[in-house]
N, C-alpha and C. Protein backbone atom coordinates (compact mmCIF):
# COMPACT_ATOMS: atom_id res chain seq x y z
N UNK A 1 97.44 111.38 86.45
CA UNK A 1 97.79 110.22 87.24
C UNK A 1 97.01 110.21 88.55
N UNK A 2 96.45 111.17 89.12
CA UNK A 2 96.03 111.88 90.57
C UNK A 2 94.40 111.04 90.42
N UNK A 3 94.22 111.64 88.82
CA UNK A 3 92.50 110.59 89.03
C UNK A 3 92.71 109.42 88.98
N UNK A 4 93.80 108.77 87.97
CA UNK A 4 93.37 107.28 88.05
C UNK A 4 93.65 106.48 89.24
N UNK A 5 94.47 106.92 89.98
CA UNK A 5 94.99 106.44 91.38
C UNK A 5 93.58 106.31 91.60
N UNK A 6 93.02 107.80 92.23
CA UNK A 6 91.71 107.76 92.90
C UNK A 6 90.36 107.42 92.71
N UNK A 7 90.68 107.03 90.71
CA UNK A 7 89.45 106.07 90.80
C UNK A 7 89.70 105.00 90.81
N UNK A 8 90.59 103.99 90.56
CA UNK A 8 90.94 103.02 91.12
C UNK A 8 90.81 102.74 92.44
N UNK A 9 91.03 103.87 93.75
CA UNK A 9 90.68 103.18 95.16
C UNK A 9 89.26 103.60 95.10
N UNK A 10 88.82 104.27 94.43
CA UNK A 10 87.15 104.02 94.91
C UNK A 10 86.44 102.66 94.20
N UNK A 11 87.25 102.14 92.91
CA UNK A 11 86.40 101.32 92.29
C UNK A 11 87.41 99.80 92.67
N UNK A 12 88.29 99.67 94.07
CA UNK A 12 88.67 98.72 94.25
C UNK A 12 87.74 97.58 94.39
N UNK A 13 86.63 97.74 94.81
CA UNK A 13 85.44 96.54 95.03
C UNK A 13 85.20 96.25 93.67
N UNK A 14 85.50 96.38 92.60
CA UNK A 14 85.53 96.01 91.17
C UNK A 14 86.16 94.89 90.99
N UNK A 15 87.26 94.84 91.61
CA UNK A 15 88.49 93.77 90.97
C UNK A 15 89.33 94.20 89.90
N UNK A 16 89.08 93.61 88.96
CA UNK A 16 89.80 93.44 87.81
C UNK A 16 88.96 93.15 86.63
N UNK A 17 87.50 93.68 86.90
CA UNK A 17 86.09 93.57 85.86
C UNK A 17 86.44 95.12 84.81
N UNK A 18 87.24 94.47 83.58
CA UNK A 18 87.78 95.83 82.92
C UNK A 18 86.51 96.41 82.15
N UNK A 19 85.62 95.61 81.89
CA UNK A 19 84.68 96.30 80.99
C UNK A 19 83.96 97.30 82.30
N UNK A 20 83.13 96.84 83.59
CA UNK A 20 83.10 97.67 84.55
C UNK A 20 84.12 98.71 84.79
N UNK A 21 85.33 98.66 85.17
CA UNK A 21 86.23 99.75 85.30
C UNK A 21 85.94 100.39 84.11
N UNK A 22 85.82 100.12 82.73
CA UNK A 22 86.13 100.89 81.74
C UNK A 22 84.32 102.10 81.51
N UNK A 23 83.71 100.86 81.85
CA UNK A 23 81.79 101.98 81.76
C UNK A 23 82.22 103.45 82.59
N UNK A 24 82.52 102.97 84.10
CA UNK A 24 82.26 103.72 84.86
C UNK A 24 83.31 104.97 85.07
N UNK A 25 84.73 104.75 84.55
CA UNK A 25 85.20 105.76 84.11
C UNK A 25 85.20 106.85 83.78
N UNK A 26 84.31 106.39 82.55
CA UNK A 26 83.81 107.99 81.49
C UNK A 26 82.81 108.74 82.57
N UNK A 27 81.99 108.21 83.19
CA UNK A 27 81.25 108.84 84.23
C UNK A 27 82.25 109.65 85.13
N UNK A 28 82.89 109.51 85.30
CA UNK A 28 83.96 110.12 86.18
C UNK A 28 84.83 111.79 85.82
N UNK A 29 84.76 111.51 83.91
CA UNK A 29 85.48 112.84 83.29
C UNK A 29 84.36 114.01 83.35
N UNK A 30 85.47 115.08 83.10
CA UNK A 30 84.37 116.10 82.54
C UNK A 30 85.35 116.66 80.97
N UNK A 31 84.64 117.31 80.52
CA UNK A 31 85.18 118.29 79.48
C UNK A 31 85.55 117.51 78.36
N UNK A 32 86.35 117.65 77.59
CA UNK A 32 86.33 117.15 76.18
C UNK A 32 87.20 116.11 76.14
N UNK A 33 88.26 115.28 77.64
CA UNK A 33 87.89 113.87 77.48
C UNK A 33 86.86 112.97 76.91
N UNK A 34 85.38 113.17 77.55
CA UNK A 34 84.36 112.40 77.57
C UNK A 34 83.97 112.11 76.25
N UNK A 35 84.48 112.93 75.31
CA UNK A 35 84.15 112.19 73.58
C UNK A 35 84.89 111.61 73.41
N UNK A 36 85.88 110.69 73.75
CA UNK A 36 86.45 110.00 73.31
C UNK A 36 85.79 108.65 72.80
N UNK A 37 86.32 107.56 72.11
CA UNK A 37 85.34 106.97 71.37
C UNK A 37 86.01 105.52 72.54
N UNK A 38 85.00 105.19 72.79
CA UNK A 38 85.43 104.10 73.61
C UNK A 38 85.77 102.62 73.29
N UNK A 39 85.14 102.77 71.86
CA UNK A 39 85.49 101.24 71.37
C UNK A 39 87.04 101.25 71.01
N UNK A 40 87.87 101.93 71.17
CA UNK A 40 89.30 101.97 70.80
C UNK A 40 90.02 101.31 71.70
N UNK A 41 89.80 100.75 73.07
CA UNK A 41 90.17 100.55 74.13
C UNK A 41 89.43 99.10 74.35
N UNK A 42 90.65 98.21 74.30
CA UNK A 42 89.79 96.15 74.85
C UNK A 42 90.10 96.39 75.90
N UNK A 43 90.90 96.95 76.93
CA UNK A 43 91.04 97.08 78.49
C UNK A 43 91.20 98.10 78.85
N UNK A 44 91.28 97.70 80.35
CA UNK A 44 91.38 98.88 81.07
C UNK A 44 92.99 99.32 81.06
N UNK A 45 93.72 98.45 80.82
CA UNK A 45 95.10 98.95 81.14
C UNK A 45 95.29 99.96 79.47
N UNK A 46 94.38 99.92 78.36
CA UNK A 46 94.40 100.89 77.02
C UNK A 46 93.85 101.66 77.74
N UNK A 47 92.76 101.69 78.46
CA UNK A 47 91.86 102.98 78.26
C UNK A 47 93.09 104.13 79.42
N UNK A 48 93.70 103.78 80.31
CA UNK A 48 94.23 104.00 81.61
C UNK A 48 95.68 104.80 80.84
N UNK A 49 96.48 103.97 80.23
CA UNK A 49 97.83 104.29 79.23
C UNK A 49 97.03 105.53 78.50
N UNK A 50 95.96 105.20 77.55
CA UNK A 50 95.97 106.36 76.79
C UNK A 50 95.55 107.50 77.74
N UNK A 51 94.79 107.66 78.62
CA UNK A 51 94.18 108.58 79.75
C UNK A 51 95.78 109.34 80.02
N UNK A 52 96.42 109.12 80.35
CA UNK A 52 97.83 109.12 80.76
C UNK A 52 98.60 109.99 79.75
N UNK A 53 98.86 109.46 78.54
CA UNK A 53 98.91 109.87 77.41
C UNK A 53 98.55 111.16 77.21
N UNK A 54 97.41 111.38 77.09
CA UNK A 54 96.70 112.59 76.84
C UNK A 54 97.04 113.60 77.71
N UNK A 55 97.10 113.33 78.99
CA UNK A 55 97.63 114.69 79.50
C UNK A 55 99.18 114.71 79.84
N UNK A 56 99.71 114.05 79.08
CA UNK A 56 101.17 114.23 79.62
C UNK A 56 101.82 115.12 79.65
N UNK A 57 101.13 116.47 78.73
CA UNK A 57 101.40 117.54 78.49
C UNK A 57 101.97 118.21 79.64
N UNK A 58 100.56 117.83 80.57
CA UNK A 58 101.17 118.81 82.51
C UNK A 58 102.32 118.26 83.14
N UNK A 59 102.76 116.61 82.66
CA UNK A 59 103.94 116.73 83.36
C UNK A 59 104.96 117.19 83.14
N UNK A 60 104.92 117.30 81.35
CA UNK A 60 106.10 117.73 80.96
C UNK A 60 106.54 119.16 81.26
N UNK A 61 105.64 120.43 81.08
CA UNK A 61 105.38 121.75 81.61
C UNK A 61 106.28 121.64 82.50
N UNK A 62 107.55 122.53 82.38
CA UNK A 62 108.57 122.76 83.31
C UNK A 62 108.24 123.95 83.97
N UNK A 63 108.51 124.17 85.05
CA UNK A 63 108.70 125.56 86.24
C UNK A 63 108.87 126.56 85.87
N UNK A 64 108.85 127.77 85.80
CA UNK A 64 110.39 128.41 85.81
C UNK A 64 110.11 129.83 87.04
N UNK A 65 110.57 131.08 87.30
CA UNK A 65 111.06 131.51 88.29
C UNK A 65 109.62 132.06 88.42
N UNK A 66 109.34 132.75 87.28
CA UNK A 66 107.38 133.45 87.45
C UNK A 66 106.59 132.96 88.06
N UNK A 67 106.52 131.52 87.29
CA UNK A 67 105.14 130.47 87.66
C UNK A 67 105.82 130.43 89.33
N UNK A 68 106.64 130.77 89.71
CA UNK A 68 107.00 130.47 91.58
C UNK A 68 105.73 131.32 92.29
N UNK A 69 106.26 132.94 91.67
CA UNK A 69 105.75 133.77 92.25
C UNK A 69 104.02 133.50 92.67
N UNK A 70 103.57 132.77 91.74
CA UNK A 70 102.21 132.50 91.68
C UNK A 70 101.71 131.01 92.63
N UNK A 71 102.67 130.53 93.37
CA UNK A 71 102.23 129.57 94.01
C UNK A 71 101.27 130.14 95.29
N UNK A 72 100.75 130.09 95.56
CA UNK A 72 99.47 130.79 96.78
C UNK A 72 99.55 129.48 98.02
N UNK A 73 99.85 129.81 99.01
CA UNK A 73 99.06 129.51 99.96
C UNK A 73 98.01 128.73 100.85
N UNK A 74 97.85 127.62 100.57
CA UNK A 74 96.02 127.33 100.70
C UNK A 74 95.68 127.62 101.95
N UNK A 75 94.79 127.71 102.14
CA UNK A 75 93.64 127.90 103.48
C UNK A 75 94.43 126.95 104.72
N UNK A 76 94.04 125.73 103.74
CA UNK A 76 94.45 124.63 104.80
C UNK A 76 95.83 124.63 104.95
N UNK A 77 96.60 125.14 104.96
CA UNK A 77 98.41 124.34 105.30
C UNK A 77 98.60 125.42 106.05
N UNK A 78 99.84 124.83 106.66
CA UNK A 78 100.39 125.77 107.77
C UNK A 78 101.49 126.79 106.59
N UNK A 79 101.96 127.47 107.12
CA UNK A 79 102.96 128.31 106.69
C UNK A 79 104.22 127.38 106.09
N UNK A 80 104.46 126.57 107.29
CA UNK A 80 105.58 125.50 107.34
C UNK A 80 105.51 124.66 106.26
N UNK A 81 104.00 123.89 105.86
CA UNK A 81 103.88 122.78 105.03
C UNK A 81 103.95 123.69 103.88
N UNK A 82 103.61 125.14 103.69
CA UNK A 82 103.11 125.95 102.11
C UNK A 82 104.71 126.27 101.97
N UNK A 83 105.79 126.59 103.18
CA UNK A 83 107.28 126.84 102.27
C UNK A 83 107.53 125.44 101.98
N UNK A 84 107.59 124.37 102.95
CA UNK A 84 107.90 122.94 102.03
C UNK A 84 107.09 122.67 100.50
N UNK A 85 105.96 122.57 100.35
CA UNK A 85 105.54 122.57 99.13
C UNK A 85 106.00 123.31 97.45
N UNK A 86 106.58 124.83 98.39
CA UNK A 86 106.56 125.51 97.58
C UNK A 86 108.19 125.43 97.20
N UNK A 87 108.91 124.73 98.05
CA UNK A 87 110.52 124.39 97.83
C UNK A 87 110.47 123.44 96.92
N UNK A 88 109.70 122.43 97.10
CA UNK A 88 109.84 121.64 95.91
C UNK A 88 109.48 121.70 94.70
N UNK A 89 108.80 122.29 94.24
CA UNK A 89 108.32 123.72 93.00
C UNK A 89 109.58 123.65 93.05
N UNK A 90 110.59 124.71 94.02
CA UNK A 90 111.45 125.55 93.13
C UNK A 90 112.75 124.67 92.87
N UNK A 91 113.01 123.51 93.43
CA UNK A 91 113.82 122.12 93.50
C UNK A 91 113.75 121.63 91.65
N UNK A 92 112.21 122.04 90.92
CA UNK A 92 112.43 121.63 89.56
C UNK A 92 113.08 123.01 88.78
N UNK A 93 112.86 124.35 89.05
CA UNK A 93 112.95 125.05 88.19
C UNK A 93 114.55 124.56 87.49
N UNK A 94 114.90 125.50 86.28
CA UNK A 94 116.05 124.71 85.60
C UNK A 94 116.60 126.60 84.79
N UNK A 95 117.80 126.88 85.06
CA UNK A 95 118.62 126.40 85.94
C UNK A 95 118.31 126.26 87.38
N UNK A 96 118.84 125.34 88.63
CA UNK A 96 118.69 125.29 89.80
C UNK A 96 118.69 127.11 90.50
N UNK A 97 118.59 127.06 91.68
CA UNK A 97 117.82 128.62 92.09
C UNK A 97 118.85 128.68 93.22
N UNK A 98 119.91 129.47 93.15
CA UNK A 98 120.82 129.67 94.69
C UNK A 98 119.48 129.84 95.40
N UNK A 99 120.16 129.77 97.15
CA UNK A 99 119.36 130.24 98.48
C UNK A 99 118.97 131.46 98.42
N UNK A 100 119.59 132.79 98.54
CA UNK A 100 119.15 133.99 97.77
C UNK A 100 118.02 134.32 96.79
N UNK A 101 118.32 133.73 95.70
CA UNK A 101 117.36 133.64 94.79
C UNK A 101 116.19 133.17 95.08
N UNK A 102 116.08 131.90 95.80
CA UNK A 102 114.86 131.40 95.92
C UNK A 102 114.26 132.25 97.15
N UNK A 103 114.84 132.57 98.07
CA UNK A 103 113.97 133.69 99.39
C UNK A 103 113.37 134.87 98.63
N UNK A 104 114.08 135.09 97.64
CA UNK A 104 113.16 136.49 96.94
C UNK A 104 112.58 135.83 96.22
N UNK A 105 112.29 134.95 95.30
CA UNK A 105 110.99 134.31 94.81
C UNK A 105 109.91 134.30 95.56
N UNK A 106 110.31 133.65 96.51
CA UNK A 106 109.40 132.74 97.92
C UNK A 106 108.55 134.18 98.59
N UNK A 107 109.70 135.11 98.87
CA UNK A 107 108.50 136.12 99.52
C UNK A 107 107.98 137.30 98.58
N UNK A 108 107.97 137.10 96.94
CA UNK A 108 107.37 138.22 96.30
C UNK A 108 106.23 137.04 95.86
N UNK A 109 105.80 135.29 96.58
CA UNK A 109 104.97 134.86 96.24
C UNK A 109 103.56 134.79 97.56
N UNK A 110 104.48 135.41 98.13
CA UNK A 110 103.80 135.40 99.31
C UNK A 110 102.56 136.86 99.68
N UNK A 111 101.34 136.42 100.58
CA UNK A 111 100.21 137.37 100.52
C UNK A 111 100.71 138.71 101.47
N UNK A 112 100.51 139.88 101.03
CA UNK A 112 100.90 141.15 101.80
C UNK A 112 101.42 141.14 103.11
N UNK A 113 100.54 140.31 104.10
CA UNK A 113 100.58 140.56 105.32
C UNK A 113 101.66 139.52 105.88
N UNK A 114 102.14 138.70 105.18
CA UNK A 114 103.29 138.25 105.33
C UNK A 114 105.08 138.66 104.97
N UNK A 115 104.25 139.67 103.82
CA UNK A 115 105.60 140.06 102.97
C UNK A 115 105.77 141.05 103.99
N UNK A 116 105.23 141.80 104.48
CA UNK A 116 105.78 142.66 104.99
C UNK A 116 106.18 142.63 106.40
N UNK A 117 105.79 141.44 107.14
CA UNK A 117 106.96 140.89 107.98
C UNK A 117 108.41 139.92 107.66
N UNK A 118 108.03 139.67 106.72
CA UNK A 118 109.12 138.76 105.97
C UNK A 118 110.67 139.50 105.30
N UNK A 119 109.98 140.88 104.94
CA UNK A 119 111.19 141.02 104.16
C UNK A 119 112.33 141.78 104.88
N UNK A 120 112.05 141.59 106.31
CA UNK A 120 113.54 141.86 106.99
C UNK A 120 114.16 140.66 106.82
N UNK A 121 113.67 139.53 106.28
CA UNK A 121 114.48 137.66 106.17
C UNK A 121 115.41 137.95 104.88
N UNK A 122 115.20 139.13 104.15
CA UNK A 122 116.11 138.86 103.13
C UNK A 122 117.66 138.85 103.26
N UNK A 123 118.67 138.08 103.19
CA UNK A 123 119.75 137.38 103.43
C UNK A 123 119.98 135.98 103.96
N UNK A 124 118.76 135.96 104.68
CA UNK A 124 118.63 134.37 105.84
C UNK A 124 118.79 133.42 104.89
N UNK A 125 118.66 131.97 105.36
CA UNK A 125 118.52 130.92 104.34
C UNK A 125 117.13 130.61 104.41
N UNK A 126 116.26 129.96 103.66
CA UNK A 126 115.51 129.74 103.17
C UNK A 126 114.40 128.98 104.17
N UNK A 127 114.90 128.46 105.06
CA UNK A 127 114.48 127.64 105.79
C UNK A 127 113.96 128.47 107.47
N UNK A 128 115.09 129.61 107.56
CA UNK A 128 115.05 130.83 108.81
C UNK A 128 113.76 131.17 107.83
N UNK A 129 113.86 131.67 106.99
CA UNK A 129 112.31 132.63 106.36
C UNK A 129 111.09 131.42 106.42
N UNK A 130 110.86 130.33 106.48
CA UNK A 130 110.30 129.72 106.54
C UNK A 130 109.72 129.77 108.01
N UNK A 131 110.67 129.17 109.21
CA UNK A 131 110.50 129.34 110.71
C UNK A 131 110.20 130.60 111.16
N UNK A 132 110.80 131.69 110.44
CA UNK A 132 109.96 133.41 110.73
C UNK A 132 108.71 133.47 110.05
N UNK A 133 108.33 133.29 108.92
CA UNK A 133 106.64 132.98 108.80
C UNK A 133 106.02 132.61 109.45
N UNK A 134 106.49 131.31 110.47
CA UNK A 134 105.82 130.25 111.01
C UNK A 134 105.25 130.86 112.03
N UNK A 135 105.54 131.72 112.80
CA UNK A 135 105.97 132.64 113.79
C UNK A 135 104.92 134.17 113.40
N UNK A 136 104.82 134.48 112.20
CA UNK A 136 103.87 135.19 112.04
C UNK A 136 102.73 135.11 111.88
C-alpha cells in the first residue's frame, strides 16, 4: 500500500491517464512482480487492486512476542519516537501483552548500551522505561 500511495504522489501530474499510470508503474517494481503480464489489467484501478492483492500476505502476518524482540532502533528516531513505534507493534501482538510483559520484551529488544541502563526499569510502566531511555 506504502508504494502505491507514493507512486501515485509522484505521478499526480498524470491525472487520471490510466494507460500512463499503468506503463510507468512496472518501471517502478523490482523482483518477480515485474513479470507480470500486463495485458490482464484495462485500468489502473485492476492493475492497483491486484498489486494489493499480491502482497496481502504482509498484512495479514500477525506479531507475536519474538518478532518484538527484533524491532531495532533506527539511526534516525529518538529513543521516545523508537518506544512509541515499537508499542504499537506490541498493541497487535495476540494475546494482548500486560505492562510487565511488554517492558521485558521492549528491553531484551533493545541495543546493549541501553539494556544495561534500562534494566534497573524492570517493574516501572512502560512509558517510565521509555522517559529513562530518553534520558540515556
Amino acid at each position: 500500500m506504502a508504494h502505491l500511495r507514493g507512486f501515485c504522489s509522484k505521478m499526480r501530474g498524470a491525472g487520471r491517464k490510466d494507460k500512463l499510470l499503468m506503463a510507468y508503474f512496472s518501471q517502478s517494481l523490482s523482483g518477480a512482480y515485474t513479470r507480470q503480464d500486463a495485458s490482464t489489467w484495462y485500468t489502473w484501478d485492476d492493475l492497483a487492486q491486484a498489486f494489493a492483492r499480491h502482497f496481502q500476505y504482509n498484512i495479514d502476518i500477525v506479531l507475536d512476542r519474538l518478532s518484538l524482540t527484533k524491532i531495532e532502533k533506527k539511526p534516525i528516531e529518538s529513543f521516545r519516537e523508537y518506544g512509541f513505534r515499537w508499542r504499537e507493534q506490541a498493541a497487535q501482538v495476540n494475546p494482548p501483552m500486560e505492562e510487565d510483559e511488554m517492558v521485558e520484551y521492549f528491553l531484551q529488544a533493545l541495543e546493549p548500551t541501553y539494556f544495561g541502563h534500562l534494566i534497573s526499569a524492570i517493574g516501572k510502566s512502560f512509558n517510565d522505561v521509555v522517559k529513562i531511555g530518553g534520558m540515556v
